[in-house]
PDB file of N, CA and C in Angstrom:
ATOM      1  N   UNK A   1       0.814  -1.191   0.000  1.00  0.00           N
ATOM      2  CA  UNK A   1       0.000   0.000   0.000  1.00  0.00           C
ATOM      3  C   UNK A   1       0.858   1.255   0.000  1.00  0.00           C
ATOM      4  N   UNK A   2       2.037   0.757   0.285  1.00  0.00           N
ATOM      5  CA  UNK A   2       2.958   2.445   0.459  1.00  0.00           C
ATOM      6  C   UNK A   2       3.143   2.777  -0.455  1.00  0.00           C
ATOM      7  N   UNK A   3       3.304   2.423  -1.978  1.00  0.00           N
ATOM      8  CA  UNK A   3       4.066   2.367  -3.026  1.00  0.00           C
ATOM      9  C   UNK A   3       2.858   2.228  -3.698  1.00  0.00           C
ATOM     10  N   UNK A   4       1.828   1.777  -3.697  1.00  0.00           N
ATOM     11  CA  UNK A   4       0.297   1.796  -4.296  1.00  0.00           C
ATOM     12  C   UNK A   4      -0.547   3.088  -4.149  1.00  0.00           C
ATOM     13  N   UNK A   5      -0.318   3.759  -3.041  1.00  0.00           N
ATOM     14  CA  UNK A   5      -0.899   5.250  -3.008  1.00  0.00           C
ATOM     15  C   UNK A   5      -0.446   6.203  -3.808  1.00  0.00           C
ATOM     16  N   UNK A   6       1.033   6.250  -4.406  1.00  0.00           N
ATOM     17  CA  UNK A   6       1.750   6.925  -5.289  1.00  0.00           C
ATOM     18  C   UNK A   6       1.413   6.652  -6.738  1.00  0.00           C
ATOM     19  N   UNK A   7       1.103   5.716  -7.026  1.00  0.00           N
ATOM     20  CA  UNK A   7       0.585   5.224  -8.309  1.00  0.00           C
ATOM     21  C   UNK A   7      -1.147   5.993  -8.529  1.00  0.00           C
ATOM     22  N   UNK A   8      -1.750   5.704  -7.673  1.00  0.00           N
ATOM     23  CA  UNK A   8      -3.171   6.062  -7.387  1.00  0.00           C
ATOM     24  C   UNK A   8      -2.926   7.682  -7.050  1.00  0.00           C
ATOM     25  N   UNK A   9      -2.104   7.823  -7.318  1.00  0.00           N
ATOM     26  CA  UNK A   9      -2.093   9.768  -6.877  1.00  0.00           C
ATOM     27  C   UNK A   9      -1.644  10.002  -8.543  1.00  0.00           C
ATOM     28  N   UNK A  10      -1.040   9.495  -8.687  1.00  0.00           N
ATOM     29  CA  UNK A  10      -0.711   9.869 -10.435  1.00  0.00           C
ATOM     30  C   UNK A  10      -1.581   9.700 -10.995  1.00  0.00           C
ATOM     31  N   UNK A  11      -2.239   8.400 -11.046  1.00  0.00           N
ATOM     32  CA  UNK A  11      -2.999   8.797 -12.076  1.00  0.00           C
ATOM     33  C   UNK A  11      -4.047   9.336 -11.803  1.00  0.00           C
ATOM     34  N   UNK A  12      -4.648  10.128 -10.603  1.00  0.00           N
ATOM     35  CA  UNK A  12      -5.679  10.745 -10.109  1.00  0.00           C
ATOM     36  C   UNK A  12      -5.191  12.166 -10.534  1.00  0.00           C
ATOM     37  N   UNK A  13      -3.771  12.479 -10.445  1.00  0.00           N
ATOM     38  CA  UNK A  13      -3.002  13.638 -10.931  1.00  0.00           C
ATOM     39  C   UNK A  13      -3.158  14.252 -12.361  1.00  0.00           C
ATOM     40  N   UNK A  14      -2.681  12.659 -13.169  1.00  0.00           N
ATOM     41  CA  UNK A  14      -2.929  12.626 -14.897  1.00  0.00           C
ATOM     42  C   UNK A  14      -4.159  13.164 -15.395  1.00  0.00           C
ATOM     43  N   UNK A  15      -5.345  12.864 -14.488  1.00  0.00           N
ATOM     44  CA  UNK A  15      -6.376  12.839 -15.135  1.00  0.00           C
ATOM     45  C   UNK A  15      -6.769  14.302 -14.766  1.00  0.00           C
ATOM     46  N   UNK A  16      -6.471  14.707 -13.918  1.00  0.00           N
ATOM     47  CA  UNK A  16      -6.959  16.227 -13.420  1.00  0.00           C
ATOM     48  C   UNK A  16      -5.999  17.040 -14.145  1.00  0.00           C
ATOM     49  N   UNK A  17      -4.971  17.046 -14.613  1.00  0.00           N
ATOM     50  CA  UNK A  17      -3.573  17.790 -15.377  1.00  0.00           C
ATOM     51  C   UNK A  17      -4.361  17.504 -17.067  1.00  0.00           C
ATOM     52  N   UNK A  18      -4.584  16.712 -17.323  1.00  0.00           N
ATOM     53  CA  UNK A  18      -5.267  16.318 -18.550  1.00  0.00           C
ATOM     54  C   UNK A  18      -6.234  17.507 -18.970  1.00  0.00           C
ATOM     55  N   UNK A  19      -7.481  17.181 -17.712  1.00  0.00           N
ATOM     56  CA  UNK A  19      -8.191  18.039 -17.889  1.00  0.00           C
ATOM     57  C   UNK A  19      -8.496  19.242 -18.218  1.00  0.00           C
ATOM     58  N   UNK A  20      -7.415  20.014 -17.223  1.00  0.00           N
ATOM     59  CA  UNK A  20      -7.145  21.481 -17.517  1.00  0.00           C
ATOM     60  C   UNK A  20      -6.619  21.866 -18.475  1.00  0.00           C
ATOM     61  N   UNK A  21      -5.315  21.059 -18.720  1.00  0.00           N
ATOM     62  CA  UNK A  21      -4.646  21.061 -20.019  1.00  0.00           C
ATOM     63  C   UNK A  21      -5.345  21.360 -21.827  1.00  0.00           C
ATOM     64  N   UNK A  22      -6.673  19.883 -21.364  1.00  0.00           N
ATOM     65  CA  UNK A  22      -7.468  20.147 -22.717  1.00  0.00           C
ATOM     66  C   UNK A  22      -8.716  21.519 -22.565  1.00  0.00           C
ATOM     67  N   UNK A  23      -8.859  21.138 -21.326  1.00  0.00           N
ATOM     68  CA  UNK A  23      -9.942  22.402 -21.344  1.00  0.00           C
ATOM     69  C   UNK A  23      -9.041  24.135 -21.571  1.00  0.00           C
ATOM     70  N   UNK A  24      -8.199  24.636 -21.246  1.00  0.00           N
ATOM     71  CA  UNK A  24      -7.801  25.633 -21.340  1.00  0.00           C
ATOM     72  C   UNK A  24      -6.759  25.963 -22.606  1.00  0.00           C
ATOM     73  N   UNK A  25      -6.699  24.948 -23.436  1.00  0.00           N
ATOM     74  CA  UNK A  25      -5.763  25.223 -24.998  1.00  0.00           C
ATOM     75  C   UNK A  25      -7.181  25.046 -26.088  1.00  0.00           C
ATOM     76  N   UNK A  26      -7.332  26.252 -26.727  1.00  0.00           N
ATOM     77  CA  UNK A  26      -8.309  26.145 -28.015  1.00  0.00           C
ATOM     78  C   UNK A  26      -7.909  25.064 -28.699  1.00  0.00           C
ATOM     79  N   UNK A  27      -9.330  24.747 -29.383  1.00  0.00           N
ATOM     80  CA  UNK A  27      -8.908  23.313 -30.323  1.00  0.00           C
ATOM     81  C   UNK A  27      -8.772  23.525 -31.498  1.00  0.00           C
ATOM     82  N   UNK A  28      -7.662  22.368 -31.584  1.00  0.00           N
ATOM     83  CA  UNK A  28      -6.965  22.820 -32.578  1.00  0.00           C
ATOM     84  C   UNK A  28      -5.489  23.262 -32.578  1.00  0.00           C
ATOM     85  N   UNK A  29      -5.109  24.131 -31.291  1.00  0.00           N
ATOM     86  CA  UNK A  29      -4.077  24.987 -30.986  1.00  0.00           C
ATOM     87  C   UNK A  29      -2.803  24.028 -30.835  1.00  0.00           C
ATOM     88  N   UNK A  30      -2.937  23.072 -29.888  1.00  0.00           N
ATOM     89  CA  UNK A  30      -1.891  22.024 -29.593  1.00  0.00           C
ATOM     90  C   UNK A  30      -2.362  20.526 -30.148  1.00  0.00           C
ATOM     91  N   UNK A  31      -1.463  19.897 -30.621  1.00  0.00           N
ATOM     92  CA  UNK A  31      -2.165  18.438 -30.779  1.00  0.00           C
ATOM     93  C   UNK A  31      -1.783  17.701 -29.609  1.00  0.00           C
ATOM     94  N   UNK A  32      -2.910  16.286 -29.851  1.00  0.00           N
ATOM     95  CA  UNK A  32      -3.094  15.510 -28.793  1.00  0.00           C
ATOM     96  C   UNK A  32      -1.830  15.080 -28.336  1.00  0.00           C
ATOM     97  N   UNK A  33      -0.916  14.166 -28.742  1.00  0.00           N
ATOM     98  CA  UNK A  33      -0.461  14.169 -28.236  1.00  0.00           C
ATOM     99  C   UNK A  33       0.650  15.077 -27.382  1.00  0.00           C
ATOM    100  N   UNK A  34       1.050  16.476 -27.612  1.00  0.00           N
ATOM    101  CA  UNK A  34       2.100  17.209 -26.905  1.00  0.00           C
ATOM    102  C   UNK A  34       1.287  17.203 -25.737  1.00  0.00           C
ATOM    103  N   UNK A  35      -0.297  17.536 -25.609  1.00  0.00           N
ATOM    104  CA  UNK A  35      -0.878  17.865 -24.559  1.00  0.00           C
ATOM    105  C   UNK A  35      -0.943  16.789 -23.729  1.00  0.00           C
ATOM    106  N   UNK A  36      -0.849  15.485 -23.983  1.00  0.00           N
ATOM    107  CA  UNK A  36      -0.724  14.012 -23.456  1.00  0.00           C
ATOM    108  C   UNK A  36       0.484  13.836 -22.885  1.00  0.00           C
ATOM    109  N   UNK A  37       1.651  14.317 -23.268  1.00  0.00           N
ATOM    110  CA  UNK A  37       3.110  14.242 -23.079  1.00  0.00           C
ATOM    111  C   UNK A  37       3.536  15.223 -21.912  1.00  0.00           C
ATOM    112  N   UNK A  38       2.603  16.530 -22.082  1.00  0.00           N
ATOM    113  CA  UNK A  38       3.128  17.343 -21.401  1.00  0.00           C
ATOM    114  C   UNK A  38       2.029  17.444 -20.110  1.00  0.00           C
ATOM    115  N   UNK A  39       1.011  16.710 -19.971  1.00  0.00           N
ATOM    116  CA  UNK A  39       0.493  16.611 -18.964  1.00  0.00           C
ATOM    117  C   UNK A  39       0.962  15.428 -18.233  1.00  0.00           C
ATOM    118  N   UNK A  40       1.285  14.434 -18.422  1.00  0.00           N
ATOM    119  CA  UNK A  40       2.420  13.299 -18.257  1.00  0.00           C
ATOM    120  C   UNK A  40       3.493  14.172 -17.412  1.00  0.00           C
ATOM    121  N   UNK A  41       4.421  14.772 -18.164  1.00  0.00           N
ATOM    122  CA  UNK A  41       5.380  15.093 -17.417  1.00  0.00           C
ATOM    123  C   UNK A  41       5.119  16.144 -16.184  1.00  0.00           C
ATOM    124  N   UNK A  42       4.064  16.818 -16.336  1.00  0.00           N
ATOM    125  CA  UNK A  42       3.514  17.748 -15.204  1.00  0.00           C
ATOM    126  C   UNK A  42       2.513  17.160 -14.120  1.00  0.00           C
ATOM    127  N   UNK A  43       2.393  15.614 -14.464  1.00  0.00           N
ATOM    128  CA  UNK A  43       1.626  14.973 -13.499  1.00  0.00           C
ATOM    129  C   UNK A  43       3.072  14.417 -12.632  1.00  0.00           C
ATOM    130  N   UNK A  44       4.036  13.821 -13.518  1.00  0.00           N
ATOM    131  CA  UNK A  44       5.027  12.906 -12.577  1.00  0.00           C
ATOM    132  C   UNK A  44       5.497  13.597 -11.894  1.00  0.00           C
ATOM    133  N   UNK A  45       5.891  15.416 -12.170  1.00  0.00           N
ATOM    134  CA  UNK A  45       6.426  16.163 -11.348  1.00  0.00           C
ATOM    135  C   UNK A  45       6.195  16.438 -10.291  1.00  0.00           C
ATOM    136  N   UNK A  46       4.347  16.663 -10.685  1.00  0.00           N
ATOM    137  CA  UNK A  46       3.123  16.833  -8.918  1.00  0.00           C
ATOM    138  C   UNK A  46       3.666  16.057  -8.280  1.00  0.00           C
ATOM    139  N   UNK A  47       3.895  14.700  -8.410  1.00  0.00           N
ATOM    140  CA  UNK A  47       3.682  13.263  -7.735  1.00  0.00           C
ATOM    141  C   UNK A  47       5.010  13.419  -6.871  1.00  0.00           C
ATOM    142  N   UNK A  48       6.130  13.594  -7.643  1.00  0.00           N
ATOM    143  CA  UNK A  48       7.609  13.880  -7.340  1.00  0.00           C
ATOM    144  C   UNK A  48       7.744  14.452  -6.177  1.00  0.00           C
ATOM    145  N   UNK A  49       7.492  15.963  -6.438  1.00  0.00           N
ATOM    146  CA  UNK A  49       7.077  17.144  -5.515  1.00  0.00           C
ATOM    147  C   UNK A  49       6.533  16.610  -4.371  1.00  0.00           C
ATOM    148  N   UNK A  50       5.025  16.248  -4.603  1.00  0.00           N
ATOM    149  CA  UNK A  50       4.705  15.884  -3.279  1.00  0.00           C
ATOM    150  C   UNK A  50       5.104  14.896  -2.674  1.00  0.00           C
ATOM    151  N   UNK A  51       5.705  13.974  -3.299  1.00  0.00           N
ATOM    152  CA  UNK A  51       6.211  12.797  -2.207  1.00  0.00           C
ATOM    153  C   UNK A  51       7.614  13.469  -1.390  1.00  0.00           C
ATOM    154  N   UNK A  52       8.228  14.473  -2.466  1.00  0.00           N
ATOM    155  CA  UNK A  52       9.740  15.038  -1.566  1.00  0.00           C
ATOM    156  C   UNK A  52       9.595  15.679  -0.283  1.00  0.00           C
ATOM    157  N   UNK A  53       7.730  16.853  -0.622  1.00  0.00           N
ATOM    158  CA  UNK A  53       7.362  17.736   0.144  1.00  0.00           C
ATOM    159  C   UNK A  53       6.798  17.093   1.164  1.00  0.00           C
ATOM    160  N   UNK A  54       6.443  15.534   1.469  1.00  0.00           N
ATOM    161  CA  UNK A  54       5.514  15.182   2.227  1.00  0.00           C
ATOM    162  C   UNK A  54       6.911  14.444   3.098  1.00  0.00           C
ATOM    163  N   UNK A  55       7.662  14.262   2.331  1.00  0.00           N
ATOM    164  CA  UNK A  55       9.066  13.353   3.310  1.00  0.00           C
ATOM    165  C   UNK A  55       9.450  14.556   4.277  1.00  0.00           C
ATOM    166  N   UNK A  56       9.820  16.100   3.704  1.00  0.00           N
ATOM    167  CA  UNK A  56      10.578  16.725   4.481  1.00  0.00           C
ATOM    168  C   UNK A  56       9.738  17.590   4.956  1.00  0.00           C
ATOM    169  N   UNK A  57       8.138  17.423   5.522  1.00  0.00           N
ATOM    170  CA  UNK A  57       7.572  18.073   6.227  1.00  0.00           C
ATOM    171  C   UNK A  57       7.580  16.809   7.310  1.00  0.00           C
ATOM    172  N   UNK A  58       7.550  16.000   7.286  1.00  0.00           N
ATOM    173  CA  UNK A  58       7.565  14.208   7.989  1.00  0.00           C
ATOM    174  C   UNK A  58       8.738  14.630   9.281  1.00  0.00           C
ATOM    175  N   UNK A  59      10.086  14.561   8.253  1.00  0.00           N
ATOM    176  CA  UNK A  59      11.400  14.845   8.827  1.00  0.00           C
ATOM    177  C   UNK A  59      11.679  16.183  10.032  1.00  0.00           C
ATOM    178  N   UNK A  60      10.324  17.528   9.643  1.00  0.00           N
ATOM    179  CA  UNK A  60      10.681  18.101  10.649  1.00  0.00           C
ATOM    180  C   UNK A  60       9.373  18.447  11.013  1.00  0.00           C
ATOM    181  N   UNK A  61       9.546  17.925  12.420  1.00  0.00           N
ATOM    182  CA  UNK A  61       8.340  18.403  13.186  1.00  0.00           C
ATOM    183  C   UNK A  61       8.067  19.155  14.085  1.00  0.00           C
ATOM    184  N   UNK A  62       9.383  20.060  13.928  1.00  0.00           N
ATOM    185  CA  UNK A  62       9.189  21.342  14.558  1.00  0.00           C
ATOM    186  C   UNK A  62       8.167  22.488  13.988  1.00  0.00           C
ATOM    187  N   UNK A  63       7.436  22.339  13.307  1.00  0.00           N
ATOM    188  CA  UNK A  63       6.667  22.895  12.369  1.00  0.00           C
ATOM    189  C   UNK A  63       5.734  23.340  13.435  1.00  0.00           C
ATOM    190  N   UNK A  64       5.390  22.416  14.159  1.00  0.00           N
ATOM    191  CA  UNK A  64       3.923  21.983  15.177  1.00  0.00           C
ATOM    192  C   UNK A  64       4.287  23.071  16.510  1.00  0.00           C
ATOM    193  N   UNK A  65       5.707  22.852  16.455  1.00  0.00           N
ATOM    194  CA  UNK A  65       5.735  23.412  18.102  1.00  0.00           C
ATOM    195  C   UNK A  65       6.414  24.623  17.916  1.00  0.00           C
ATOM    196  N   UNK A  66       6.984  25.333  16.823  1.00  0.00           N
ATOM    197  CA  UNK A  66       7.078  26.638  16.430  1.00  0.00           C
ATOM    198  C   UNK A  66       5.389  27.300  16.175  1.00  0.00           C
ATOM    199  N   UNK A  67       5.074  27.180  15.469  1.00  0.00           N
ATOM    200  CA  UNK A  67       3.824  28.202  14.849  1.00  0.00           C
ATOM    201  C   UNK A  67       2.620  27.300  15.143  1.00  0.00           C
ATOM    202  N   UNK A  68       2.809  26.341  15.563  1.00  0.00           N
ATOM    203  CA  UNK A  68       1.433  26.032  16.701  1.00  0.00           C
ATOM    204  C   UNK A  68      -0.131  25.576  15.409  1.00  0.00           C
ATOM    205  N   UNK A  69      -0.990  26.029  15.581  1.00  0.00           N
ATOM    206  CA  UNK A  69      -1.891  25.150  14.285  1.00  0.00           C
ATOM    207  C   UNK A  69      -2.083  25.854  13.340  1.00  0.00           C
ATOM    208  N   UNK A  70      -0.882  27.128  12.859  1.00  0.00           N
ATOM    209  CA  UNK A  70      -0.881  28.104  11.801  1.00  0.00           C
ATOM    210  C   UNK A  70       0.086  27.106  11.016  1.00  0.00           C
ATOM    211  N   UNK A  71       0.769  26.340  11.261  1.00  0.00           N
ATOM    212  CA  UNK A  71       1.326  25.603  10.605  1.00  0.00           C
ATOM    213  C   UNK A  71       0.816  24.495   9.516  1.00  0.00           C
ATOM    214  N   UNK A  72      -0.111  24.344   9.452  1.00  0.00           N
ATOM    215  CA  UNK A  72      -0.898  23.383   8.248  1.00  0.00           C
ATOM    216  C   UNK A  72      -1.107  24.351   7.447  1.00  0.00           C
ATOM    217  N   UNK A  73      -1.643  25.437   7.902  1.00  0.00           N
ATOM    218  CA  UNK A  73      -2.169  26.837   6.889  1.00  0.00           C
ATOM    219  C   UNK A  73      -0.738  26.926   5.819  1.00  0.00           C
ATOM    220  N   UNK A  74      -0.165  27.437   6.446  1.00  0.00           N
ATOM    221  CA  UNK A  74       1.437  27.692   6.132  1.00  0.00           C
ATOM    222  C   UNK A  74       1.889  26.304   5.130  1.00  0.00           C
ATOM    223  N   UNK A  75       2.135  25.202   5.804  1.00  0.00           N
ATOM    224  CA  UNK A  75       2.218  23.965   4.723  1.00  0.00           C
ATOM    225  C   UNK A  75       1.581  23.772   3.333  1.00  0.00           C
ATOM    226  N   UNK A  76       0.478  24.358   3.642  1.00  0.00           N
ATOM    227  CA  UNK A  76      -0.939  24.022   2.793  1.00  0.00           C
ATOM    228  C   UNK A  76      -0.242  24.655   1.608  1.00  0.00           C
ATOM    229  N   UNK A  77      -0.174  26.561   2.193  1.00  0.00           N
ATOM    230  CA  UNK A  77      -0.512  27.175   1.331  1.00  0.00           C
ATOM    231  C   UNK A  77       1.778  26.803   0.270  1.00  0.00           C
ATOM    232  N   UNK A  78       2.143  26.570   0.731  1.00  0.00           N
ATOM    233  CA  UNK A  78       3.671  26.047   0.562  1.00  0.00           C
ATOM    234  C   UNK A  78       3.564  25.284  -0.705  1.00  0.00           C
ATOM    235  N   UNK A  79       2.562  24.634  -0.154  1.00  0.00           N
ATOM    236  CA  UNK A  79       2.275  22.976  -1.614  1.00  0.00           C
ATOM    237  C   UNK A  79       1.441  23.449  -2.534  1.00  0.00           C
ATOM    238  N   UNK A  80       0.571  24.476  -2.550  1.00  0.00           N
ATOM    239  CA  UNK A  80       0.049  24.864  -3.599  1.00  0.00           C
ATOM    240  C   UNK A  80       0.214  25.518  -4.067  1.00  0.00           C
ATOM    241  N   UNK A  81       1.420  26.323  -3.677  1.00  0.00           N
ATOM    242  CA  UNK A  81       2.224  27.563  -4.786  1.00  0.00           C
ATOM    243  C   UNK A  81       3.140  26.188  -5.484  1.00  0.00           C
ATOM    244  N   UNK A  82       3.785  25.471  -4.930  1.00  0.00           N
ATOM    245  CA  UNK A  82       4.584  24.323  -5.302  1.00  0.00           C
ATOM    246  C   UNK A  82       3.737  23.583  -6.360  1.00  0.00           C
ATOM    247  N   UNK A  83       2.826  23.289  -6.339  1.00  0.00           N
ATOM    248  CA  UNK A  83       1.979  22.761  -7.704  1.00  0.00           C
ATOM    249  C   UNK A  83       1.497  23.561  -8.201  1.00  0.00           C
ATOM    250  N   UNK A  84       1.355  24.158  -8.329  1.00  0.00           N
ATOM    251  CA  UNK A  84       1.003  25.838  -9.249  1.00  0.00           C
ATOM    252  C   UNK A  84       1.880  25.890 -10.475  1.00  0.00           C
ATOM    253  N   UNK A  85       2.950  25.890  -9.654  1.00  0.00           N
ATOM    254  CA  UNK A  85       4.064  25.914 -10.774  1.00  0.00           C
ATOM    255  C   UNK A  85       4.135  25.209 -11.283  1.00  0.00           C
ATOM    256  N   UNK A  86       4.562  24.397 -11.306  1.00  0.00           N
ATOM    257  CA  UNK A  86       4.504  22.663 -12.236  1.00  0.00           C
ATOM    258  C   UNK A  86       3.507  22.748 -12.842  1.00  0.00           C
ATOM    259  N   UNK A  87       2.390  22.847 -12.423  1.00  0.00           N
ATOM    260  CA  UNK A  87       0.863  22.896 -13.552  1.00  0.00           C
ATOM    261  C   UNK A  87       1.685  24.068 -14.899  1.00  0.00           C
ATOM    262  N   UNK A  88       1.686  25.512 -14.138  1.00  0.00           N
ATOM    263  CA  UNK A  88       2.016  26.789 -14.924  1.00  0.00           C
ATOM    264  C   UNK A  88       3.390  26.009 -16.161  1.00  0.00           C
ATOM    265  N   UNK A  89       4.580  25.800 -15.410  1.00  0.00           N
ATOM    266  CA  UNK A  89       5.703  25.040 -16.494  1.00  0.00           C
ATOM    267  C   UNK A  89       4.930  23.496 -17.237  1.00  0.00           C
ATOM    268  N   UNK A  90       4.835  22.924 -16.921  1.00  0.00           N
ATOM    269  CA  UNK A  90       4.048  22.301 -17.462  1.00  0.00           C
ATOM    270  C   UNK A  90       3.277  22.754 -18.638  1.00  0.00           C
ATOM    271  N   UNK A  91       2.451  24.105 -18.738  1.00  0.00           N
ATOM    272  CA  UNK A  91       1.783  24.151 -20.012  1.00  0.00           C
ATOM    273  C   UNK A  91       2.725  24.848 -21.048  1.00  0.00           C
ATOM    274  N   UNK A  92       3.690  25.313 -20.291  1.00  0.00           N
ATOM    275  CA  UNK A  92       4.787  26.363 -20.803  1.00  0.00           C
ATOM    276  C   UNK A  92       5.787  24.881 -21.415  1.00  0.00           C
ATOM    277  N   UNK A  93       6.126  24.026 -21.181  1.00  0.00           N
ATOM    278  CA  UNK A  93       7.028  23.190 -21.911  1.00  0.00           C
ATOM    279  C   UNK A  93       6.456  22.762 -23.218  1.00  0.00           C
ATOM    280  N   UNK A  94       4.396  22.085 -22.957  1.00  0.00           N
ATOM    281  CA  UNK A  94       3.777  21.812 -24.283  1.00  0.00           C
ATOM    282  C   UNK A  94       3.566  22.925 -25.177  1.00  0.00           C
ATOM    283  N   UNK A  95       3.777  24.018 -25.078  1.00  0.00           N
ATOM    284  CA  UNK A  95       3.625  25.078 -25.507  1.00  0.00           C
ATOM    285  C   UNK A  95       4.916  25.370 -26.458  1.00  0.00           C
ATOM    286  N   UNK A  96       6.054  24.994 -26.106  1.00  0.00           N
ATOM    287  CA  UNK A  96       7.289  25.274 -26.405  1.00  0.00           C
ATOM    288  C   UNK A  96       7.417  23.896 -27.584  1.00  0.00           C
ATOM    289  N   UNK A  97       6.794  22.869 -27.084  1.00  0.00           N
ATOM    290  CA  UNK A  97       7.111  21.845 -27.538  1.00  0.00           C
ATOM    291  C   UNK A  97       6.585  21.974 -28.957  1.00  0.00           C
ATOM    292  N   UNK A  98       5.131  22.397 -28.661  1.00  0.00           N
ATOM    293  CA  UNK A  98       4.571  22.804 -29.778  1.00  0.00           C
ATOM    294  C   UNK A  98       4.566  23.390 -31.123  1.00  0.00           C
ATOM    295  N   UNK A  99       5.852  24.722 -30.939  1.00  0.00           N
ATOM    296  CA  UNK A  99       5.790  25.566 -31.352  1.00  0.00           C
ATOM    297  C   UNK A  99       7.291  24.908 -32.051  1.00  0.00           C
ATOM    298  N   UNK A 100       7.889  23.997 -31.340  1.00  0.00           N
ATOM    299  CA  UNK A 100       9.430  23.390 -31.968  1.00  0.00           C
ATOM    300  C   UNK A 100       8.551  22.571 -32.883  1.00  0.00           C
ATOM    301  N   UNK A 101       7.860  21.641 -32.964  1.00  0.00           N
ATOM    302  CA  UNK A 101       7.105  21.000 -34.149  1.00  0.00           C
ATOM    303  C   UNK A 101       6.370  21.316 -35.219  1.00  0.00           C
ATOM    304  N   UNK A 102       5.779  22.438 -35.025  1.00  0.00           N
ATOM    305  CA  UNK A 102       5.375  23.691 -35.726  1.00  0.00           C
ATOM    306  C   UNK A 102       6.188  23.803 -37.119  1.00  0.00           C
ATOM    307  N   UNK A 103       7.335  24.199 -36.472  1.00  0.00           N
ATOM    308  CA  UNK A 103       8.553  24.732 -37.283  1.00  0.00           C
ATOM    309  C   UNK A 103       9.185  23.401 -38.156  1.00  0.00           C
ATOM    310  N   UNK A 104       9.224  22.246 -38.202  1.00  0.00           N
ATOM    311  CA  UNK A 104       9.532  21.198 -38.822  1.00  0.00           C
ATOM    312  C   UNK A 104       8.915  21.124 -40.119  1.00  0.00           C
TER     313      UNK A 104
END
């Protein structure tokens, strides 16, 4: 199950990165697959991220006894600027990718 929750977060990841991905590029604009490729790589990154971010919030638990129960707030808001980005680069690589195939 330890190693089964990470799998089940990806592809719960894939499918929500997918989503946005197709919903927010006009059709037509990118083809399927860059947007498949590049939501792929912006899902494994989420997954990455959060397993690094979830080890080294684990590792220190001074978190709790410094800032007391402002500290989840604080975590929270940590991991979702942290996947923000990855979503944001993420559309910025298929975008790039795009535009290199374009040119072929």
């Amino acid at each position: 199950w330890r190693w089964m929750r990470y799998l089940l977060l990806f592809c719960f990841v894939l499918l929500l990165v997918l989503i946005v991905y197709r919903a927010g590029t006009p059709r037509g604009a990118v083809r399927r697959p860059v947007v498949l490729l590049s939501s792929l790589l912006a899902a494994l990154a989420m997954v990455a991220a959060s397993a690094v971010f979830s080890w080294f919030i684990g590792m220190s638990s001074r978190y709790a006894l410094v800032y007391g129960s402002l500290a989840s707030l604080i975590i929270l808001l940590v991991w979702l600027y942290l996947c923000g980005n990855i979503l944001l680069l993420g559309a910025a690589v298929g975008r790039v990718l795009e535009n290199r195939l374009k040119r072929r």
